[in-house]
PDB file of N, CA and C in Angstrom:
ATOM      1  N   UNK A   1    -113.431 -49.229  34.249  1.00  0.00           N
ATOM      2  CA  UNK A   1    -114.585 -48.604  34.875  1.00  0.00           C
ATOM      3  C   UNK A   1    -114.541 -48.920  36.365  1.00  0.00           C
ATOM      4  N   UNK A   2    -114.896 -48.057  37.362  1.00  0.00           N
ATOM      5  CA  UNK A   2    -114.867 -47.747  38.573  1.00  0.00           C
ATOM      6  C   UNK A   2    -115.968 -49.317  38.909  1.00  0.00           C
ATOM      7  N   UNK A   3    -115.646 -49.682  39.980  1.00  0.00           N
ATOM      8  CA  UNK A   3    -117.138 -50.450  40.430  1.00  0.00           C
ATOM      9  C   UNK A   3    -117.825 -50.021  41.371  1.00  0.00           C
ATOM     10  N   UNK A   4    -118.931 -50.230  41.066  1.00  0.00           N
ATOM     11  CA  UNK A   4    -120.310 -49.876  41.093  1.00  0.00           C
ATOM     12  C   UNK A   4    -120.727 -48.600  41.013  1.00  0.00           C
ATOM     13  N   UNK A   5    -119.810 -48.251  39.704  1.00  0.00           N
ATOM     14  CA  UNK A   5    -119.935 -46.752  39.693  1.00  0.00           C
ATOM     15  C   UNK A   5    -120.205 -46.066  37.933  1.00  0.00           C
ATOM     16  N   UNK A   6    -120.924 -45.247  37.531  1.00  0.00           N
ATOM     17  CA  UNK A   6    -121.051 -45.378  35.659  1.00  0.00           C
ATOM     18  C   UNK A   6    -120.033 -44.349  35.773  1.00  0.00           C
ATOM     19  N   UNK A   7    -119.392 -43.855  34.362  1.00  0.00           N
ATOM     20  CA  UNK A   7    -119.015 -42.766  34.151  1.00  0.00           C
ATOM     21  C   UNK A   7    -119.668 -41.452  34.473  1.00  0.00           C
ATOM     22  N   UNK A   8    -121.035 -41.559  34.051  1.00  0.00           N
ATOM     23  CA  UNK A   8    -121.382 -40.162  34.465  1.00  0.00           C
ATOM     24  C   UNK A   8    -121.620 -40.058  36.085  1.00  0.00           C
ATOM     25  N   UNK A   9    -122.039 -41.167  36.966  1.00  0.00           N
ATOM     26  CA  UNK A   9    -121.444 -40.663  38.263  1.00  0.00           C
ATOM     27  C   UNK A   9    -120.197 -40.265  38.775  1.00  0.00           C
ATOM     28  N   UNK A  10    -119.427 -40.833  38.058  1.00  0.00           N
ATOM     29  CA  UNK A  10    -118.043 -40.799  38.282  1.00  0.00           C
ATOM     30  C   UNK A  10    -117.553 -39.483  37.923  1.00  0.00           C
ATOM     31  N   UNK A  11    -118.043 -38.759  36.402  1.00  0.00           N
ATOM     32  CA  UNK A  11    -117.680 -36.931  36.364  1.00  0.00           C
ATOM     33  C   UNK A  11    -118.900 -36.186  37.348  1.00  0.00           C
ATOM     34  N   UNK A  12    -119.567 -36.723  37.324  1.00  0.00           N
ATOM     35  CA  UNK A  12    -120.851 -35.970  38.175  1.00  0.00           C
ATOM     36  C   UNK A  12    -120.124 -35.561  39.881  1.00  0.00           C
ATOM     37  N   UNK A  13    -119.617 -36.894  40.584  1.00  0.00           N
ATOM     38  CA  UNK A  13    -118.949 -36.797  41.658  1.00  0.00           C
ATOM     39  C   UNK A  13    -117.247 -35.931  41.697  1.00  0.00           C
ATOM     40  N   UNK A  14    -116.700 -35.940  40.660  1.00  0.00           N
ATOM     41  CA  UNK A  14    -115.570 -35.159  40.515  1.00  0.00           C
ATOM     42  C   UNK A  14    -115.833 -33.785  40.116  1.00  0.00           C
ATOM     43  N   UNK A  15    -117.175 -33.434  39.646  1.00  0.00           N
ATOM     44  CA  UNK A  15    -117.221 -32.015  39.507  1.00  0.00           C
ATOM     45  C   UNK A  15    -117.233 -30.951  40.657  1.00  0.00           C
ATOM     46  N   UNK A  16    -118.434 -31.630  41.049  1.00  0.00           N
ATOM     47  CA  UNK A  16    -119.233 -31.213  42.548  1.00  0.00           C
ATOM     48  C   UNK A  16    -117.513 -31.033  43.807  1.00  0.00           C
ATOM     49  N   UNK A  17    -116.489 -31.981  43.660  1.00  0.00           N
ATOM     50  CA  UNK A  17    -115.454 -32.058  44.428  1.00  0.00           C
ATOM     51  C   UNK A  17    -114.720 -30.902  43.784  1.00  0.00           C
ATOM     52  N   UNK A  18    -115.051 -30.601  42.289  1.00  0.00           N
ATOM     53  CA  UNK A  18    -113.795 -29.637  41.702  1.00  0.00           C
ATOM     54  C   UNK A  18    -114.517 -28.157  42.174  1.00  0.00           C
ATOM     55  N   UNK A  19    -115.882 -28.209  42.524  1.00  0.00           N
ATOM     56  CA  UNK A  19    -116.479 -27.021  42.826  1.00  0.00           C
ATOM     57  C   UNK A  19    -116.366 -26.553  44.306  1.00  0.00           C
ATOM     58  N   UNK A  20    -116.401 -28.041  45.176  1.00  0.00           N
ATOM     59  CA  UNK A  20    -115.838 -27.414  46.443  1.00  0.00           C
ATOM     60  C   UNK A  20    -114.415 -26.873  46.249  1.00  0.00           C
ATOM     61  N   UNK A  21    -113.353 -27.342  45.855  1.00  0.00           N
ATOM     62  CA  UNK A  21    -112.079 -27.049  45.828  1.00  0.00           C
ATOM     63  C   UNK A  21    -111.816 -25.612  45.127  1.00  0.00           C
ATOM     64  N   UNK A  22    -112.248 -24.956  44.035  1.00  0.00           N
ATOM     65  CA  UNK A  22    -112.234 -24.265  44.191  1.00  0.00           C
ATOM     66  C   UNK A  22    -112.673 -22.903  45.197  1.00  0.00           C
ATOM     67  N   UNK A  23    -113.880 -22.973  45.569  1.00  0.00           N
ATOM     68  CA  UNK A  23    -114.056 -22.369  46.543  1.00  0.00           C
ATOM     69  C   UNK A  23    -113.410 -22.328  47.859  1.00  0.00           C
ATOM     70  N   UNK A  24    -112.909 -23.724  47.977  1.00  0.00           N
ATOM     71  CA  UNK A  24    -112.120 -23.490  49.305  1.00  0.00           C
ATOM     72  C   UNK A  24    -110.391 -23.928  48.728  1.00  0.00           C
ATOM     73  N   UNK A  25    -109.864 -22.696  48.353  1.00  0.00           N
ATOM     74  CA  UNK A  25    -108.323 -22.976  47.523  1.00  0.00           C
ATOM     75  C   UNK A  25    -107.626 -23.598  48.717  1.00  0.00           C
ATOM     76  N   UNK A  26    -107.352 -23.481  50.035  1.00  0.00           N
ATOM     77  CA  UNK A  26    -106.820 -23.680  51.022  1.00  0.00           C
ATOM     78  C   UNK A  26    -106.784 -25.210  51.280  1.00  0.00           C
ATOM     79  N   UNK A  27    -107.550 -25.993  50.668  1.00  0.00           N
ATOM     80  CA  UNK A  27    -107.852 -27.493  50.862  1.00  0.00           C
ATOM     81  C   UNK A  27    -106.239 -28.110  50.132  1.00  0.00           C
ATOM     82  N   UNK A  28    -105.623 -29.096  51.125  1.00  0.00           N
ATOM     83  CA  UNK A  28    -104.649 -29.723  50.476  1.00  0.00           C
ATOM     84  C   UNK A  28    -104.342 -31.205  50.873  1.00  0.00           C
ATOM     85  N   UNK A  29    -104.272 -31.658  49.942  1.00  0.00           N
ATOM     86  CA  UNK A  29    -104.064 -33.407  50.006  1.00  0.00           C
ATOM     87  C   UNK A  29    -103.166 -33.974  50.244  1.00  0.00           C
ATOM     88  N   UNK A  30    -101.841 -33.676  51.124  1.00  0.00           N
ATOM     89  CA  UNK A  30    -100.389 -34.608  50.844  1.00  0.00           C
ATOM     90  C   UNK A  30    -100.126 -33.838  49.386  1.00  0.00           C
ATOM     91  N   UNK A  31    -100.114 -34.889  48.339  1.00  0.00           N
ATOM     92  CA  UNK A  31     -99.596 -34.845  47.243  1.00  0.00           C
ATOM     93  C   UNK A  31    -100.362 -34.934  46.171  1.00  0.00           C
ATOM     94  N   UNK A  32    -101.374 -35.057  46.433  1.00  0.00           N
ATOM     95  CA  UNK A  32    -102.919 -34.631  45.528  1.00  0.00           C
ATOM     96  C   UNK A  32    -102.889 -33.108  45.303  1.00  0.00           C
ATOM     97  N   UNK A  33    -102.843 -32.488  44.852  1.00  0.00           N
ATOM     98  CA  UNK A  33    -102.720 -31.340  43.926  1.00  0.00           C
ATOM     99  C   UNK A  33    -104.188 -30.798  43.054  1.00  0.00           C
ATOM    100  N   UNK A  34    -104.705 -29.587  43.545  1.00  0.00           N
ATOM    101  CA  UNK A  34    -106.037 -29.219  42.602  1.00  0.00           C
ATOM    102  C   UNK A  34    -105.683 -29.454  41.389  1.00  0.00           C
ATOM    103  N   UNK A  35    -104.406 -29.359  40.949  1.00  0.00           N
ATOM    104  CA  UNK A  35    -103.922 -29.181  39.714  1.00  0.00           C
ATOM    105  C   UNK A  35    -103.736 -30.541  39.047  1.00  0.00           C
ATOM    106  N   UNK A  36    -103.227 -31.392  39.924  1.00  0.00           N
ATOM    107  CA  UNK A  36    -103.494 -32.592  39.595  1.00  0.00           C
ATOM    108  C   UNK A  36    -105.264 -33.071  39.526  1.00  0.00           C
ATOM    109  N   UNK A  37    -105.603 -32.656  40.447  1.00  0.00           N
ATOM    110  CA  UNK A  37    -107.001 -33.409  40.228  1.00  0.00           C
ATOM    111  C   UNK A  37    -107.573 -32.522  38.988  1.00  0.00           C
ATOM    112  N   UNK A  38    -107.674 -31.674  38.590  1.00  0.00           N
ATOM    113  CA  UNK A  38    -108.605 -30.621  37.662  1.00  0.00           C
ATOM    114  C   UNK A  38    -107.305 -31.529  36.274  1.00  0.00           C
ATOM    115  N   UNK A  39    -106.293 -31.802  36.364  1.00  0.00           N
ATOM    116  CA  UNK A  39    -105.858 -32.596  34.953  1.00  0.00           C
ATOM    117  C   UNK A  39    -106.359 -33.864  34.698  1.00  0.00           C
ATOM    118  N   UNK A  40    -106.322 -34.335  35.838  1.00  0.00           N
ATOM    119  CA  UNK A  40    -107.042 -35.441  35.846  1.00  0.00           C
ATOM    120  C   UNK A  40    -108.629 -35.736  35.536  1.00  0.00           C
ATOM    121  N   UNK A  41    -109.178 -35.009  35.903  1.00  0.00           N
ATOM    122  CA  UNK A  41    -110.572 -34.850  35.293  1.00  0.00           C
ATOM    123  C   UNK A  41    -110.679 -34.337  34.077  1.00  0.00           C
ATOM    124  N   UNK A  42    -110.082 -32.968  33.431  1.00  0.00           N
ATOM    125  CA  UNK A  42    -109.849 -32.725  32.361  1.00  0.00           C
ATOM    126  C   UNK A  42    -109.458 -33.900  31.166  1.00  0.00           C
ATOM    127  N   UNK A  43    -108.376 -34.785  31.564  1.00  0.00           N
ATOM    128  CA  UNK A  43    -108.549 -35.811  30.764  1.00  0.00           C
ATOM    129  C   UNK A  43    -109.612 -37.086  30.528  1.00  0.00           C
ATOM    130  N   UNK A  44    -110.281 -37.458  31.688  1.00  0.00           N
ATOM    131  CA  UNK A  44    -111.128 -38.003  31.440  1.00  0.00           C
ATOM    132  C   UNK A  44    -112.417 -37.499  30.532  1.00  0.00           C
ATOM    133  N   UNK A  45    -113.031 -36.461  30.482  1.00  0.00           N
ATOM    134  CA  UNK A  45    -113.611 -35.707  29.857  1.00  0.00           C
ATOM    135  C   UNK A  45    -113.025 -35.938  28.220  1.00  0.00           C
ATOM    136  N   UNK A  46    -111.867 -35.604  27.955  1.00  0.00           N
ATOM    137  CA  UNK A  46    -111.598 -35.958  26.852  1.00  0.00           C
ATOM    138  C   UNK A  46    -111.197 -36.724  26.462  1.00  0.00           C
ATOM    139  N   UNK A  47    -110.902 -38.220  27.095  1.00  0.00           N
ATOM    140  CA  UNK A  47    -111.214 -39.776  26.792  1.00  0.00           C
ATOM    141  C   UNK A  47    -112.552 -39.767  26.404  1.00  0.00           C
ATOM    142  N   UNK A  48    -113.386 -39.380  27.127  1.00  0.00           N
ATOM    143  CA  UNK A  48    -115.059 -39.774  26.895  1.00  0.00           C
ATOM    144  C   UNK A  48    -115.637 -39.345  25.717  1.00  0.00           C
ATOM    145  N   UNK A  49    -114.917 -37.811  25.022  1.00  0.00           N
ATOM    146  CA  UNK A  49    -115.287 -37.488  24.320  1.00  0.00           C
ATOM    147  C   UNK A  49    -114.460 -38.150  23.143  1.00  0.00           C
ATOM    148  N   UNK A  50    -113.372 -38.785  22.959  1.00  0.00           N
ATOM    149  CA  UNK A  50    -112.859 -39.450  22.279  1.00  0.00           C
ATOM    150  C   UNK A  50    -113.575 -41.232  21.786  1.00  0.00           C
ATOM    151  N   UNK A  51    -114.659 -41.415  22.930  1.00  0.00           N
ATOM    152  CA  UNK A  51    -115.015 -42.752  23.117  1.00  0.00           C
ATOM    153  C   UNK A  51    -116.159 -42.606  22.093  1.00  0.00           C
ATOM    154  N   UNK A  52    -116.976 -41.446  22.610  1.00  0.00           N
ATOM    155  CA  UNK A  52    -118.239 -41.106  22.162  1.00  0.00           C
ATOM    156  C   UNK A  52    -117.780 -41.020  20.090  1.00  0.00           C
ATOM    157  N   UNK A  53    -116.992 -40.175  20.109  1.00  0.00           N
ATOM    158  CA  UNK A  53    -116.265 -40.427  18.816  1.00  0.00           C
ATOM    159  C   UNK A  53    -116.337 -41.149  18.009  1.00  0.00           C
ATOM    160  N   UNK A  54    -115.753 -42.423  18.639  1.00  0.00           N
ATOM    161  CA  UNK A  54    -115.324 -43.733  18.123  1.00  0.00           C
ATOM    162  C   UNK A  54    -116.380 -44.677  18.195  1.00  0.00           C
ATOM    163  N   UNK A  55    -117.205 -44.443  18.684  1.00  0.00           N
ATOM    164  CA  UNK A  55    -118.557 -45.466  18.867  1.00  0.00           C
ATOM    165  C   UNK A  55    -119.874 -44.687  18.256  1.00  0.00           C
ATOM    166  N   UNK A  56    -119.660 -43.372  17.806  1.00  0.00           N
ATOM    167  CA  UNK A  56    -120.283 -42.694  16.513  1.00  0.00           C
ATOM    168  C   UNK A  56    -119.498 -43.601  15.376  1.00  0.00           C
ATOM    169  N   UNK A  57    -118.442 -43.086  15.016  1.00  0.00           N
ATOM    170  CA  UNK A  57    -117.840 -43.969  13.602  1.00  0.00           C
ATOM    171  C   UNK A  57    -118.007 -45.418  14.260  1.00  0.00           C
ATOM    172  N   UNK A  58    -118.076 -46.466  14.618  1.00  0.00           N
ATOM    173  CA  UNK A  58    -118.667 -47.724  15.164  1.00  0.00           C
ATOM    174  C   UNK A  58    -119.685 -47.860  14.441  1.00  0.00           C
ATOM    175  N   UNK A  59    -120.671 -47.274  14.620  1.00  0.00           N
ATOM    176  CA  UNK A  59    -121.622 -47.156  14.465  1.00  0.00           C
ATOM    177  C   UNK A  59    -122.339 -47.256  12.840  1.00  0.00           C
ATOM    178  N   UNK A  60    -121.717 -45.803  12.530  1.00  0.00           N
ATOM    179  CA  UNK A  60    -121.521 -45.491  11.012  1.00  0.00           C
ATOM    180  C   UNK A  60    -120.896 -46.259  10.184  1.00  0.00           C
ATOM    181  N   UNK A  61    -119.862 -46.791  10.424  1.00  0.00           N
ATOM    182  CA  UNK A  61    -119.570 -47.978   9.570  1.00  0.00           C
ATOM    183  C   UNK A  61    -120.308 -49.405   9.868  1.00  0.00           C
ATOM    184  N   UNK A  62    -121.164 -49.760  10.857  1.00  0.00           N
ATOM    185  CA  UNK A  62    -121.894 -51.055  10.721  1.00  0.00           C
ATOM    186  C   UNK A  62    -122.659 -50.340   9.660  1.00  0.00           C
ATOM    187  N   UNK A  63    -123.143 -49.697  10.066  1.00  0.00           N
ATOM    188  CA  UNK A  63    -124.596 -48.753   9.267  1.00  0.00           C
ATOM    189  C   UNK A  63    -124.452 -49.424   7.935  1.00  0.00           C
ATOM    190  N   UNK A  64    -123.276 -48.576   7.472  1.00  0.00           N
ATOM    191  CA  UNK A  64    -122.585 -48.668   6.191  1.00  0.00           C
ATOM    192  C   UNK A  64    -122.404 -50.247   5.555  1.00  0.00           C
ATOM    193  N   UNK A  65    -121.955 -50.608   6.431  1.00  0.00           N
ATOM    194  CA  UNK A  65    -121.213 -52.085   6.034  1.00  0.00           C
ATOM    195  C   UNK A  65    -122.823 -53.131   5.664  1.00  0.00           C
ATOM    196  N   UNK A  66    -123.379 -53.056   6.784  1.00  0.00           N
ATOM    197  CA  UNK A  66    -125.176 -53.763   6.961  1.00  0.00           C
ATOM    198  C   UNK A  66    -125.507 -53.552   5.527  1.00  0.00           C
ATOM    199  N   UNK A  67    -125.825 -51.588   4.874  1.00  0.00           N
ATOM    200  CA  UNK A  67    -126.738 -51.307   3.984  1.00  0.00           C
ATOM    201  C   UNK A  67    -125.690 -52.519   2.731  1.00  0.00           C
ATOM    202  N   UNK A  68    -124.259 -51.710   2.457  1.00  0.00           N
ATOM    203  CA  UNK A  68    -123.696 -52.827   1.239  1.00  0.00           C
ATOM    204  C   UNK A  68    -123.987 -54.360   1.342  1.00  0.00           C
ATOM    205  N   UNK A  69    -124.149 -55.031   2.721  1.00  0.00           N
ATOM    206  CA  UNK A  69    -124.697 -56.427   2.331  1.00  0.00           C
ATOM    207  C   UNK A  69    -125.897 -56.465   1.867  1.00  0.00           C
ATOM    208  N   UNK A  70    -126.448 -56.146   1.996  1.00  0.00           N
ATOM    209  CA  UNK A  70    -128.264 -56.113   1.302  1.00  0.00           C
ATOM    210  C   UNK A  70    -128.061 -55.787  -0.213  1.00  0.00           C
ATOM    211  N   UNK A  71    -127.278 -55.039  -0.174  1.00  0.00           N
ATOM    212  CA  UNK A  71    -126.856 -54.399  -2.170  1.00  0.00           C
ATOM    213  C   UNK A  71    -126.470 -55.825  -2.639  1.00  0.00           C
ATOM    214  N   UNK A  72    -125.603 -56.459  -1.818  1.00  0.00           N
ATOM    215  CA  UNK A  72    -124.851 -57.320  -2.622  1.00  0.00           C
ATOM    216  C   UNK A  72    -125.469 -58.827  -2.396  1.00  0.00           C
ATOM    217  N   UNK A  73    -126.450 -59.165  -1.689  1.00  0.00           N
ATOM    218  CA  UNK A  73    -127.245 -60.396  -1.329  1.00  0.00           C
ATOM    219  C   UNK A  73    -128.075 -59.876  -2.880  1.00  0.00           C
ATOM    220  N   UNK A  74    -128.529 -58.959  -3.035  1.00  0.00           N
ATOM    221  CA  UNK A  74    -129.764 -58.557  -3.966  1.00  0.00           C
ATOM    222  C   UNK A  74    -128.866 -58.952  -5.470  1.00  0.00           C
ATOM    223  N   UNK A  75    -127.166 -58.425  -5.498  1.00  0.00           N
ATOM    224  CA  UNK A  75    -126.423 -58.900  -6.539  1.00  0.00           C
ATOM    225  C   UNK A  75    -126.403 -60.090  -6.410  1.00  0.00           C
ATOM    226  N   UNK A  76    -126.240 -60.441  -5.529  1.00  0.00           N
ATOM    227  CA  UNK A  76    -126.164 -62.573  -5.339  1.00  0.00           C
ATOM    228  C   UNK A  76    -127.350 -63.164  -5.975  1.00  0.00           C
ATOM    229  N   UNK A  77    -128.261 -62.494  -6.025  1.00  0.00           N
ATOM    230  CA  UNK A  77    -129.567 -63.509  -6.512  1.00  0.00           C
ATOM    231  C   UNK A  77    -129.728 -63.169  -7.772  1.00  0.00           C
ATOM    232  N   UNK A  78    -129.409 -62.247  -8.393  1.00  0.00           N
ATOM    233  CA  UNK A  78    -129.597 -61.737  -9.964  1.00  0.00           C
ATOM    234  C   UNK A  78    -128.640 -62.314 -10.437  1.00  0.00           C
ATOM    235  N   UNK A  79    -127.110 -62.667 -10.218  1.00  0.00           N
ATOM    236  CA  UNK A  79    -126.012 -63.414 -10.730  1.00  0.00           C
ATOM    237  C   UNK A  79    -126.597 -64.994 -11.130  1.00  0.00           C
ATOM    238  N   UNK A  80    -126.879 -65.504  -9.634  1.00  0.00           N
ATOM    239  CA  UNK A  80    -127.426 -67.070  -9.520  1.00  0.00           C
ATOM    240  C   UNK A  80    -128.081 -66.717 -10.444  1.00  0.00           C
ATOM    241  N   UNK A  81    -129.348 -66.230 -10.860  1.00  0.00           N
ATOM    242  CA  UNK A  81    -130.561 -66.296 -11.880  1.00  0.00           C
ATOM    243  C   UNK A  81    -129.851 -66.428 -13.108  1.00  0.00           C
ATOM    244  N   UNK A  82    -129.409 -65.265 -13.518  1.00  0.00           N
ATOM    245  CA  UNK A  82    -128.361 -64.872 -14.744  1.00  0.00           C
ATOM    246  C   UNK A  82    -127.964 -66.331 -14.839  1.00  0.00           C
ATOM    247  N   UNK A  83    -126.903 -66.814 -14.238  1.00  0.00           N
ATOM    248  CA  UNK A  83    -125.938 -68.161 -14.772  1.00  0.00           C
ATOM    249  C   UNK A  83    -127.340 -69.238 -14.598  1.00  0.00           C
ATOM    250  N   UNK A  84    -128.295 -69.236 -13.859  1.00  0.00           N
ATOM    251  CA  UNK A  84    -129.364 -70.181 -14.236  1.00  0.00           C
ATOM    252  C   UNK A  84    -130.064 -70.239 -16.083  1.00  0.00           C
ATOM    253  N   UNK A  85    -129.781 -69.115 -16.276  1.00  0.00           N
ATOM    254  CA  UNK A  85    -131.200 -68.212 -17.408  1.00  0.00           C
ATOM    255  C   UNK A  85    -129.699 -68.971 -18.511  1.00  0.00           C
ATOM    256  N   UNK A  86    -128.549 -68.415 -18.258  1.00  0.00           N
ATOM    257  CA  UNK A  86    -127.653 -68.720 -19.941  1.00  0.00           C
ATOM    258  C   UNK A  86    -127.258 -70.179 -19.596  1.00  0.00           C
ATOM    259  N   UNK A  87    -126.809 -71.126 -18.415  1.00  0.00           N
ATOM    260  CA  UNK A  87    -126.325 -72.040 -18.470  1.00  0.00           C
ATOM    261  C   UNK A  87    -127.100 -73.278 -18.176  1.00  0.00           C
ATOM    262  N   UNK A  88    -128.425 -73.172 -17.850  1.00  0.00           N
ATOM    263  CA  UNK A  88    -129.527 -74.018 -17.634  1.00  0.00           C
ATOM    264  C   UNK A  88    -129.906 -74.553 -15.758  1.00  0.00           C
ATOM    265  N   UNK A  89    -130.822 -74.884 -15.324  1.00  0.00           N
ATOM    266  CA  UNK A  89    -130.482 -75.133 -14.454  1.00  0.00           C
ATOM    267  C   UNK A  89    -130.002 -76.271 -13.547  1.00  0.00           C
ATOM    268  N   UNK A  90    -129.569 -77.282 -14.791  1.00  0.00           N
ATOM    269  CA  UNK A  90    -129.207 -78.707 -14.107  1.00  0.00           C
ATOM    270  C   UNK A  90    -127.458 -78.346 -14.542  1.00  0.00           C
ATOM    271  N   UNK A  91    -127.257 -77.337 -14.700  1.00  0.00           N
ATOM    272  CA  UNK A  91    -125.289 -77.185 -14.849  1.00  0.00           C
ATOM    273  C   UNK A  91    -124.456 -77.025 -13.644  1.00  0.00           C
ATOM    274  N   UNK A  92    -123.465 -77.496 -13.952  1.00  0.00           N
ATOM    275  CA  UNK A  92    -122.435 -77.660 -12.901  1.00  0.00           C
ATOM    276  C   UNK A  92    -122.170 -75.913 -12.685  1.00  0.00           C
ATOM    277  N   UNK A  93    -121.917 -75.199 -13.808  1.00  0.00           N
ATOM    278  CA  UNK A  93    -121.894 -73.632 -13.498  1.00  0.00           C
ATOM    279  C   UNK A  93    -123.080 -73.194 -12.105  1.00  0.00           C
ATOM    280  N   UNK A  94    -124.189 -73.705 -12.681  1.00  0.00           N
ATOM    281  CA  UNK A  94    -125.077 -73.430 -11.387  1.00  0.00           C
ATOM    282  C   UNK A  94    -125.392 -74.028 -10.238  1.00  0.00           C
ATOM    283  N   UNK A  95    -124.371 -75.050 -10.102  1.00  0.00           N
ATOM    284  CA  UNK A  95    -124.192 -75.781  -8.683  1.00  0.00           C
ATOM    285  C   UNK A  95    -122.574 -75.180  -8.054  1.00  0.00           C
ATOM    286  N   UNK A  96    -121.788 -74.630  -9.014  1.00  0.00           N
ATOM    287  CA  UNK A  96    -120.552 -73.857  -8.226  1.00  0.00           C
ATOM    288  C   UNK A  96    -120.888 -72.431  -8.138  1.00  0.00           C
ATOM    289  N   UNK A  97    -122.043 -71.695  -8.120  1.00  0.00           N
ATOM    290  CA  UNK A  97    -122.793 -70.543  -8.417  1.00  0.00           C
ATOM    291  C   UNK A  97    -123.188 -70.909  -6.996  1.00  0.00           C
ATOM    292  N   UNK A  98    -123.675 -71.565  -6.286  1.00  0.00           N
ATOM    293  CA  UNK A  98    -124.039 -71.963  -5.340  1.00  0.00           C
ATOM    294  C   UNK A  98    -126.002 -72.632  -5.190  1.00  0.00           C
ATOM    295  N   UNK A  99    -126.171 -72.636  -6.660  1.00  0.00           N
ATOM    296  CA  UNK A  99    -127.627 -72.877  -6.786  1.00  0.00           C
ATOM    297  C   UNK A  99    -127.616 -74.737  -6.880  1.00  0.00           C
ATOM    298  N   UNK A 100    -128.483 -75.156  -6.155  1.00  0.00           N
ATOM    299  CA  UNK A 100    -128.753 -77.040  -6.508  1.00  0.00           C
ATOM    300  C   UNK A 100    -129.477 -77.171  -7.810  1.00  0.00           C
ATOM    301  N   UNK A 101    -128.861 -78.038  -8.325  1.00  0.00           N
ATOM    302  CA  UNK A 101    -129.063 -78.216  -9.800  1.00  0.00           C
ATOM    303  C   UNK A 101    -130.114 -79.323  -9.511  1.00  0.00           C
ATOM    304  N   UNK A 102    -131.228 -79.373 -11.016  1.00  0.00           N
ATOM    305  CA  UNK A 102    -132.477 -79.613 -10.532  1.00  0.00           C
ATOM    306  C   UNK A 102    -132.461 -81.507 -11.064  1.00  0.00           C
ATOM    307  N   UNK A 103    -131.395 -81.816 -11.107  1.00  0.00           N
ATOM    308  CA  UNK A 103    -131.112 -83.373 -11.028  1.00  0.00           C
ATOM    309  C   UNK A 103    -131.108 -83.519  -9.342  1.00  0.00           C
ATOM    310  N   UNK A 104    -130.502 -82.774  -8.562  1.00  0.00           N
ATOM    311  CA  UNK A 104    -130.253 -83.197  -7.083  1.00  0.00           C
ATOM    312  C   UNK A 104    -131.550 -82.465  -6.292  1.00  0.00           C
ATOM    313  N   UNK A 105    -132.207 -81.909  -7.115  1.00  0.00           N
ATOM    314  CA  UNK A 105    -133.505 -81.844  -6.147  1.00  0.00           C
ATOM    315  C   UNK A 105    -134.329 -83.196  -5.665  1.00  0.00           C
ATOM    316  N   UNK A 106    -134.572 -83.297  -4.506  1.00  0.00           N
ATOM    317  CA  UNK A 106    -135.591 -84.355  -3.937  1.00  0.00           C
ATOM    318  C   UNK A 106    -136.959 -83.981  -4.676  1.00  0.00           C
ATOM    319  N   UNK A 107    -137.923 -85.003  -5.060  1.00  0.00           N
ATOM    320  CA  UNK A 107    -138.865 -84.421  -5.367  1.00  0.00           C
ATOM    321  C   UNK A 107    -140.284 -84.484  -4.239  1.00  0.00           C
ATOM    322  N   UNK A 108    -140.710 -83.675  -3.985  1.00  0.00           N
ATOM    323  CA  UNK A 108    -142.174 -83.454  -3.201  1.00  0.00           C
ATOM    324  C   UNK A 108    -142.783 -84.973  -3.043  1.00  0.00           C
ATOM    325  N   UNK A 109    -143.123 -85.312  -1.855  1.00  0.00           N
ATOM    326  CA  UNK A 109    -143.784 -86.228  -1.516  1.00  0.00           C
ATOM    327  C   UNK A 109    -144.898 -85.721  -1.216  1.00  0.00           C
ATOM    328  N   UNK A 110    -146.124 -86.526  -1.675  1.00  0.00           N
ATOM    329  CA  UNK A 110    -147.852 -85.971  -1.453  1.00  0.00           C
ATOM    330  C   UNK A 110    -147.805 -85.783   0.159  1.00  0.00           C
ATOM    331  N   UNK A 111    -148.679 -84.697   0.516  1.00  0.00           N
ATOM    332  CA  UNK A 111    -148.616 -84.430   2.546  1.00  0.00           C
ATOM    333  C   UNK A 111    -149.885 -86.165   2.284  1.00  0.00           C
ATOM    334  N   UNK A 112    -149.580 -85.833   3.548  1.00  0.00           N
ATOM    335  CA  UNK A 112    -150.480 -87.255   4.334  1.00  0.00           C
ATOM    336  C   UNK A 112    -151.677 -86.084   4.589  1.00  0.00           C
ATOM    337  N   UNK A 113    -152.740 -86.379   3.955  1.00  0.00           N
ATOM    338  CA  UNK A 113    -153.894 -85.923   4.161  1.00  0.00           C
ATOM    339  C   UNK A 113    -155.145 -86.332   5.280  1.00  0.00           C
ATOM    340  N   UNK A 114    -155.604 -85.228   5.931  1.00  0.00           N
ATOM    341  CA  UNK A 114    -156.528 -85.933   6.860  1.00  0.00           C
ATOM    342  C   UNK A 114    -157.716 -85.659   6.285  1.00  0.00           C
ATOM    343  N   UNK A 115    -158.149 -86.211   4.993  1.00  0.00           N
ATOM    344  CA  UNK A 115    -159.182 -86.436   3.572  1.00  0.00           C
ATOM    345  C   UNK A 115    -160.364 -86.858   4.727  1.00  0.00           C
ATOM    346  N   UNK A 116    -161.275 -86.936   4.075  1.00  0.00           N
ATOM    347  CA  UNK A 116    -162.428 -87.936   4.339  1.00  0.00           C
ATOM    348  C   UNK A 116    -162.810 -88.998   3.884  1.00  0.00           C
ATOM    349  N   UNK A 117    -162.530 -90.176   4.569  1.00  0.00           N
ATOM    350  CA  UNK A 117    -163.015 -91.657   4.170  1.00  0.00           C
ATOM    351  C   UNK A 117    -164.311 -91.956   3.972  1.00  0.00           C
TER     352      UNK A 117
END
């Protein structure tokens, strides 16, 4: 990318130049070529539209990819349950399931109450 410059200034300013040049065919650069410059812009145009492309499908596949983790977090917790429900929940099945088996639970300490004396 140009600095301090976006893409769309950057075709915005090469158009406006491709519009003088045509009008004035007589304009010549050394070795700059209308023909060169109008390919040259022509391809950028279709880089951009190649970018825009690719950052649509970008896009569409997070989309995609995001919605299947939610499917499969929602399968993750019905599995854990499942191997809780047939194998109990103090089993080693349900501590390599990834659930803490209810021998290694800490148990609740009373809160410190601000009761009335």
């Amino acid at each position: 990318m140009p600095r301090g410059k976006s893409l769309d200034e950057v075709l915005a300013d090469a158009e406006k130049l491709d519009r003088v040049w045509d009008a004035n065919p007589s304009l010549t650069l050394g070795d700059l070529t209308r023909e060169k410059f109008k390919a040259e812009l022509n391809a950028l145009r279709e880089s951009r539209a190649q970018l825009e492309e690719a950052r649509r499908q970008v896009t569409n596949l997070s989309n995609t990819t995001n919605e299947r983790a939610v499917v499969l977090v929602s399968y993750n917790t019905r599995v854990l349950s499942g191997i809780r429900a047939v194998f109990g929940p103090d089993s080693t099945q349900y501590e390599e399931g990834g659930g803490t088996r209810s021998s290694e639970r800490k148990t609740p300490k009373p809160k410190k109450g601000g009761g009335t004396t």
